[in-house]
N, C-alpha and C. Protein backbone atom coordinates (compact mmCIF):
# COMPACT_ATOMS: atom_id res chain seq x y z
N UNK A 1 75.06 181.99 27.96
CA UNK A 1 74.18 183.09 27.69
C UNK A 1 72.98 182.97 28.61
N UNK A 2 72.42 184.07 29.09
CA UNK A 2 71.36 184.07 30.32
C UNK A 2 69.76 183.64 29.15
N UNK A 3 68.88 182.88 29.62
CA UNK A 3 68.19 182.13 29.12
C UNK A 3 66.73 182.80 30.07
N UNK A 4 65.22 183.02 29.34
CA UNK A 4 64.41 183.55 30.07
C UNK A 4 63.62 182.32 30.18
N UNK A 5 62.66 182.00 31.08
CA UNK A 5 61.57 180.71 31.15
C UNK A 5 60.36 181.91 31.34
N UNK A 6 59.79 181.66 30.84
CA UNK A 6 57.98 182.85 30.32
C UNK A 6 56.99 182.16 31.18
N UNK A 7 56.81 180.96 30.63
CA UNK A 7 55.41 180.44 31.32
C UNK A 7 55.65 179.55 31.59
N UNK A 8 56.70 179.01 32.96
CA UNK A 8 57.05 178.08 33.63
C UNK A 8 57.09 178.76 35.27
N UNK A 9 56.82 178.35 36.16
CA UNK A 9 56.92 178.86 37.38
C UNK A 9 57.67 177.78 38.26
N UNK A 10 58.75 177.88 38.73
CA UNK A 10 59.62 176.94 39.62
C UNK A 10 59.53 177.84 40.98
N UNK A 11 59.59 176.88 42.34
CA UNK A 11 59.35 177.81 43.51
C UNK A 11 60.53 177.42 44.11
N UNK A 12 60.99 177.73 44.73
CA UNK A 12 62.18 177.80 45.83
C UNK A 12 61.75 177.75 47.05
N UNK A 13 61.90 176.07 48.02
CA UNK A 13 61.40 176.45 49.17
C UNK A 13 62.64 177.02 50.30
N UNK A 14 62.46 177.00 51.68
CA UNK A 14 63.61 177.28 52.86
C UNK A 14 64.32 176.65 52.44
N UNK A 15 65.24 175.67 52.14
CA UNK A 15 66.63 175.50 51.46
C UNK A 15 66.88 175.68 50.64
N UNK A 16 66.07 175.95 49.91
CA UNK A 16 66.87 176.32 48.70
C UNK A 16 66.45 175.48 47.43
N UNK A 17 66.21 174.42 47.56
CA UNK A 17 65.40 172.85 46.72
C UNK A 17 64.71 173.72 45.61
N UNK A 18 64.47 174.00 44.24
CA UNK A 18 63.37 174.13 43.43
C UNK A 18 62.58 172.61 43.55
N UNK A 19 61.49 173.54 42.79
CA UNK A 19 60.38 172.63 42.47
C UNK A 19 59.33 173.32 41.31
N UNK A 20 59.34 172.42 40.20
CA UNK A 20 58.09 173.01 39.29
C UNK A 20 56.97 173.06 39.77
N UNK A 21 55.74 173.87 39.74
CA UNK A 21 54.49 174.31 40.09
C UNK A 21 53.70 173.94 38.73
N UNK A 22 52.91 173.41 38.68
CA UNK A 22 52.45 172.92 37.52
C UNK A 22 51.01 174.08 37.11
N UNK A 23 51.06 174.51 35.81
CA UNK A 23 49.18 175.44 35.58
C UNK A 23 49.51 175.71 34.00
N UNK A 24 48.24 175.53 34.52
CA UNK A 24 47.26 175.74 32.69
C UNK A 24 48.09 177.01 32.48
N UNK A 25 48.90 177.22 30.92
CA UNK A 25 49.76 178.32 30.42
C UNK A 25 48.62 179.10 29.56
N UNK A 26 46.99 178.19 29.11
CA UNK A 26 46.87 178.45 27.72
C UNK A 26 46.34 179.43 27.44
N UNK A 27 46.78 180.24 26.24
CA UNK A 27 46.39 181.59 25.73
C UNK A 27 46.76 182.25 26.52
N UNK A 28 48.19 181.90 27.08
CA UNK A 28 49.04 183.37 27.77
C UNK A 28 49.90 183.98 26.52
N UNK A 29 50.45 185.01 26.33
CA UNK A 29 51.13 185.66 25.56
C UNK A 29 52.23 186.70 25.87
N UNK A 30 53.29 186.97 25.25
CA UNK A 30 53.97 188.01 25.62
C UNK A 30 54.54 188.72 24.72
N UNK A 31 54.95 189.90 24.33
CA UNK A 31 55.45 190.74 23.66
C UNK A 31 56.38 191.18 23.86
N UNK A 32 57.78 190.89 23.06
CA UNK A 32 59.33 191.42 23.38
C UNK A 32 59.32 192.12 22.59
N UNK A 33 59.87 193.41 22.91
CA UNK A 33 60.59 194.09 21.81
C UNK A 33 62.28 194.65 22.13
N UNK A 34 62.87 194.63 20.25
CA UNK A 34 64.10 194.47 20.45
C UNK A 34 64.66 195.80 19.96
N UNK A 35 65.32 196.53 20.57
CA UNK A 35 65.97 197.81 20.21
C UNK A 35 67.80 197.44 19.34
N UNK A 36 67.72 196.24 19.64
CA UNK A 36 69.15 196.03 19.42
C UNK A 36 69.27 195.05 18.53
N UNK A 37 70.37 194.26 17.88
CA UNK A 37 70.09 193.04 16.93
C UNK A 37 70.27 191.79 17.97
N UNK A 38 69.27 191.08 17.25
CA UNK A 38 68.98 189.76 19.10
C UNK A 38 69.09 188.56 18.08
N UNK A 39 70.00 187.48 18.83
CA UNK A 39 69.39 185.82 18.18
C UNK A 39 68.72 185.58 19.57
N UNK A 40 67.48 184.89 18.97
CA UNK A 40 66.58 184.21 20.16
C UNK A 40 66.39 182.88 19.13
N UNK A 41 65.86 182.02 20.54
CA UNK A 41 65.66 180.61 20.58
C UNK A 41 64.69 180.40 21.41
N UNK A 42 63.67 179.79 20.58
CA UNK A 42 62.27 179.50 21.48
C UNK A 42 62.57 178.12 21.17
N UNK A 43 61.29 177.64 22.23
CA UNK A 43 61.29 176.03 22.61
C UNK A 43 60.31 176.28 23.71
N UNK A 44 59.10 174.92 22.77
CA UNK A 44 58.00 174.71 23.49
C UNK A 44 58.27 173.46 24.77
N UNK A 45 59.08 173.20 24.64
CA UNK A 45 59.42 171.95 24.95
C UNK A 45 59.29 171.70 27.18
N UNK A 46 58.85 170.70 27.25
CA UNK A 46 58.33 170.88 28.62
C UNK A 46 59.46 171.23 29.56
N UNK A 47 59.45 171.98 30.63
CA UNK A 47 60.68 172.50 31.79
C UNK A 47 61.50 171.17 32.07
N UNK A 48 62.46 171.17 32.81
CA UNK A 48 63.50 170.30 32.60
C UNK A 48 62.88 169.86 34.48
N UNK A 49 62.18 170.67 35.14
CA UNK A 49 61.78 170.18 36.38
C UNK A 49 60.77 169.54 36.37
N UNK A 50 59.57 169.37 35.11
CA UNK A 50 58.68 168.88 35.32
C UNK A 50 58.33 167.83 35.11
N UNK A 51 57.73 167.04 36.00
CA UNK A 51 57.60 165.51 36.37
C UNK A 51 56.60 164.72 35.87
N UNK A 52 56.20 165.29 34.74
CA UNK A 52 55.23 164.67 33.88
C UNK A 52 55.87 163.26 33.23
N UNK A 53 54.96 162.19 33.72
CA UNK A 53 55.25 161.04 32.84
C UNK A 53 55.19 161.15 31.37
N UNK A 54 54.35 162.11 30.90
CA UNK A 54 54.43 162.09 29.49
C UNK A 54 54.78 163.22 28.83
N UNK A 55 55.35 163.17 27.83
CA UNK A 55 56.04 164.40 26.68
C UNK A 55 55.34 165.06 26.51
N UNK A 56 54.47 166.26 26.30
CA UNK A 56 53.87 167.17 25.75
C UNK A 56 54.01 168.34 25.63
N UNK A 57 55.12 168.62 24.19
CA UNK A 57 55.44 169.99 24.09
C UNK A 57 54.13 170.50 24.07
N UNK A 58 54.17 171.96 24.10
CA UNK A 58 53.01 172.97 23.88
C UNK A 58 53.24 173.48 22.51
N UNK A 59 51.86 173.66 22.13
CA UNK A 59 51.72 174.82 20.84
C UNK A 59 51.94 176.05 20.69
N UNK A 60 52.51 176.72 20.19
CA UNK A 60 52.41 178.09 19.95
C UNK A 60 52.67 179.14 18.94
N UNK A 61 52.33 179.92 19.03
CA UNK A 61 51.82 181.23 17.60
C UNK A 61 52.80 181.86 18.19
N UNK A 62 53.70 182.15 17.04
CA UNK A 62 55.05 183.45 16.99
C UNK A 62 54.31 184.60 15.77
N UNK A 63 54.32 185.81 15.84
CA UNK A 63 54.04 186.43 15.10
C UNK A 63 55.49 187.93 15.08
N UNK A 64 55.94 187.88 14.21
CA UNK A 64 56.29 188.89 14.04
C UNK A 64 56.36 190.58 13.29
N UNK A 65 56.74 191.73 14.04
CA UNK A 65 56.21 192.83 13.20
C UNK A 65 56.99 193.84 13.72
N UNK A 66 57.38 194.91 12.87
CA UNK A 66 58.01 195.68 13.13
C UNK A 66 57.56 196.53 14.05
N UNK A 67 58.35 197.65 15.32
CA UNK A 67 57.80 198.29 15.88
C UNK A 67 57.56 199.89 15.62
N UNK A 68 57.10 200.34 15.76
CA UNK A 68 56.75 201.87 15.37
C UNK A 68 58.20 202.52 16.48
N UNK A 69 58.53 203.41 15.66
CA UNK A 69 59.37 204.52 15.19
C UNK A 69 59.42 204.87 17.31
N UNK A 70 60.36 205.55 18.02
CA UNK A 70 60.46 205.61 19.08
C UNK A 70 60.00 207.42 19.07
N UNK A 71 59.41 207.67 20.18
CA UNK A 71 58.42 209.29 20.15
C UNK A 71 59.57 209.58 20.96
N UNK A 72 58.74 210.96 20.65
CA UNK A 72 59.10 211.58 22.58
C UNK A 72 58.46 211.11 23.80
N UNK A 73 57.31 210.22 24.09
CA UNK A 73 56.82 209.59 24.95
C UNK A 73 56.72 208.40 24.60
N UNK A 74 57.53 207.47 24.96
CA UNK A 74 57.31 205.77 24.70
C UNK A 74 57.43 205.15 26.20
N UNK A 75 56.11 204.50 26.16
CA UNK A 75 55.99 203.85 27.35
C UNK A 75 57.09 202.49 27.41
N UNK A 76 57.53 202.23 26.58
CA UNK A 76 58.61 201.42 27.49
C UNK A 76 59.78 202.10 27.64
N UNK A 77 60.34 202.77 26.92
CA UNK A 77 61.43 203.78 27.27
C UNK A 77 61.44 204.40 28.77
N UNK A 78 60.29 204.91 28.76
CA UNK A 78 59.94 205.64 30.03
C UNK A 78 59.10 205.30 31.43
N UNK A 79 58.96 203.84 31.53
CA UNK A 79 58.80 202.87 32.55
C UNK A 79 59.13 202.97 33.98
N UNK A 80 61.23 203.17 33.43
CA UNK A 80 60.95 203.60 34.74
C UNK A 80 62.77 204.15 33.98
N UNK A 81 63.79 204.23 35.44
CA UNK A 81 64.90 205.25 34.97
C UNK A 81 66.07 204.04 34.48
N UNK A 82 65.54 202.50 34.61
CA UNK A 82 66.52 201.71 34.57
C UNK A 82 66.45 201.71 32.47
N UNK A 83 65.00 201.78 32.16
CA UNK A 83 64.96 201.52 31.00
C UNK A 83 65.52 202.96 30.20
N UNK A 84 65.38 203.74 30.85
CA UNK A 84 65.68 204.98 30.18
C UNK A 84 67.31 205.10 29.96
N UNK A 85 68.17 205.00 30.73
CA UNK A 85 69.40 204.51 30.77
C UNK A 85 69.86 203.36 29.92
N UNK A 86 68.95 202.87 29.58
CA UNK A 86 69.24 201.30 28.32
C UNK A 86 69.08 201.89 27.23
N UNK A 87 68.00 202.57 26.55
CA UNK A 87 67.83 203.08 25.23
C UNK A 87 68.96 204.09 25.24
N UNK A 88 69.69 204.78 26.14
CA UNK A 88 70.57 205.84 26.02
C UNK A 88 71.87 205.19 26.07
N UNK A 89 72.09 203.69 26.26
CA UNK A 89 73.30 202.79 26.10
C UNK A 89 73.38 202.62 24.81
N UNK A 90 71.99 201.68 24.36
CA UNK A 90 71.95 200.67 22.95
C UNK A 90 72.18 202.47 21.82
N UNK A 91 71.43 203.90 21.79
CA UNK A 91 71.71 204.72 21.04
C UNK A 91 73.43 204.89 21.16
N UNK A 92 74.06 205.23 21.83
CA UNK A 92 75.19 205.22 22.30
C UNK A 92 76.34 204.64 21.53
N UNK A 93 75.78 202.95 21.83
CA UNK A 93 76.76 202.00 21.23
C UNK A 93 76.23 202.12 19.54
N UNK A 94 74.89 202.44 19.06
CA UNK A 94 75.41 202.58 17.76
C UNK A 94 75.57 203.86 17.27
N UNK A 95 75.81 204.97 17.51
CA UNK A 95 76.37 205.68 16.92
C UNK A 95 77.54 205.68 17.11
N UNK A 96 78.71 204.60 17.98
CA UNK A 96 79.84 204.62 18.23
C UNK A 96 80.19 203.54 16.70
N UNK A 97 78.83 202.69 16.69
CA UNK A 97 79.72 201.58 15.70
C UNK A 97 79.22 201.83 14.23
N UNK A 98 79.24 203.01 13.87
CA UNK A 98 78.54 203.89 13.01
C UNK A 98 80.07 205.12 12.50
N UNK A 99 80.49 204.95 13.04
CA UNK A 99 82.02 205.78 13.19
C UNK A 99 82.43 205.26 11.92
């Protein structure tokens, strides 16, 4: 399953080699929202590139909340034409599995 990294930055030099970039994450935040039914898996747990002698997961605040009702103008819907084509998939597939 394809896996996202948020607040880790790995660089890629001319061959190709990664390398972790190390920076202060703190009081970054992000907001997913899910149109579809999702299992997610968080983990504070340090990047698998980074060369820290010592362990130190990070802290962090999960909050969850429902999202308001989809308009006729929703800025993520309407972003750009890739997302607009996704909400017209995920509607799609459930009124097919709604049959």
């Amino acid at each position: 399953m394809p896996s996202v990294n948020l607040f880790s930055k790995v660089a890629a030099d001319e061959s190709g080699a990664l390398s972790y970039v190390s920076s202060d994450n703190t009081d970054q935040s992000i907001e997913l929202r899910f149109e579809m039914d999702c299992l997610l898996f968080l983990s504070a747990a340090p990047h698998g590139l980074d060369t820290s002698p010592s362990y130190q997961p990070a802290d962090i605040q999960l909050s969850l909340f429902k999202a308001n009702s989809l308009t006729d103008s929703d800025i993520c819907r309407d972003a750009c034409s890739q997302n607009q084509r996704a909400f017209q998939n995920t509607a799609r597939y459930y009124a097919l599995s709604n049959i």
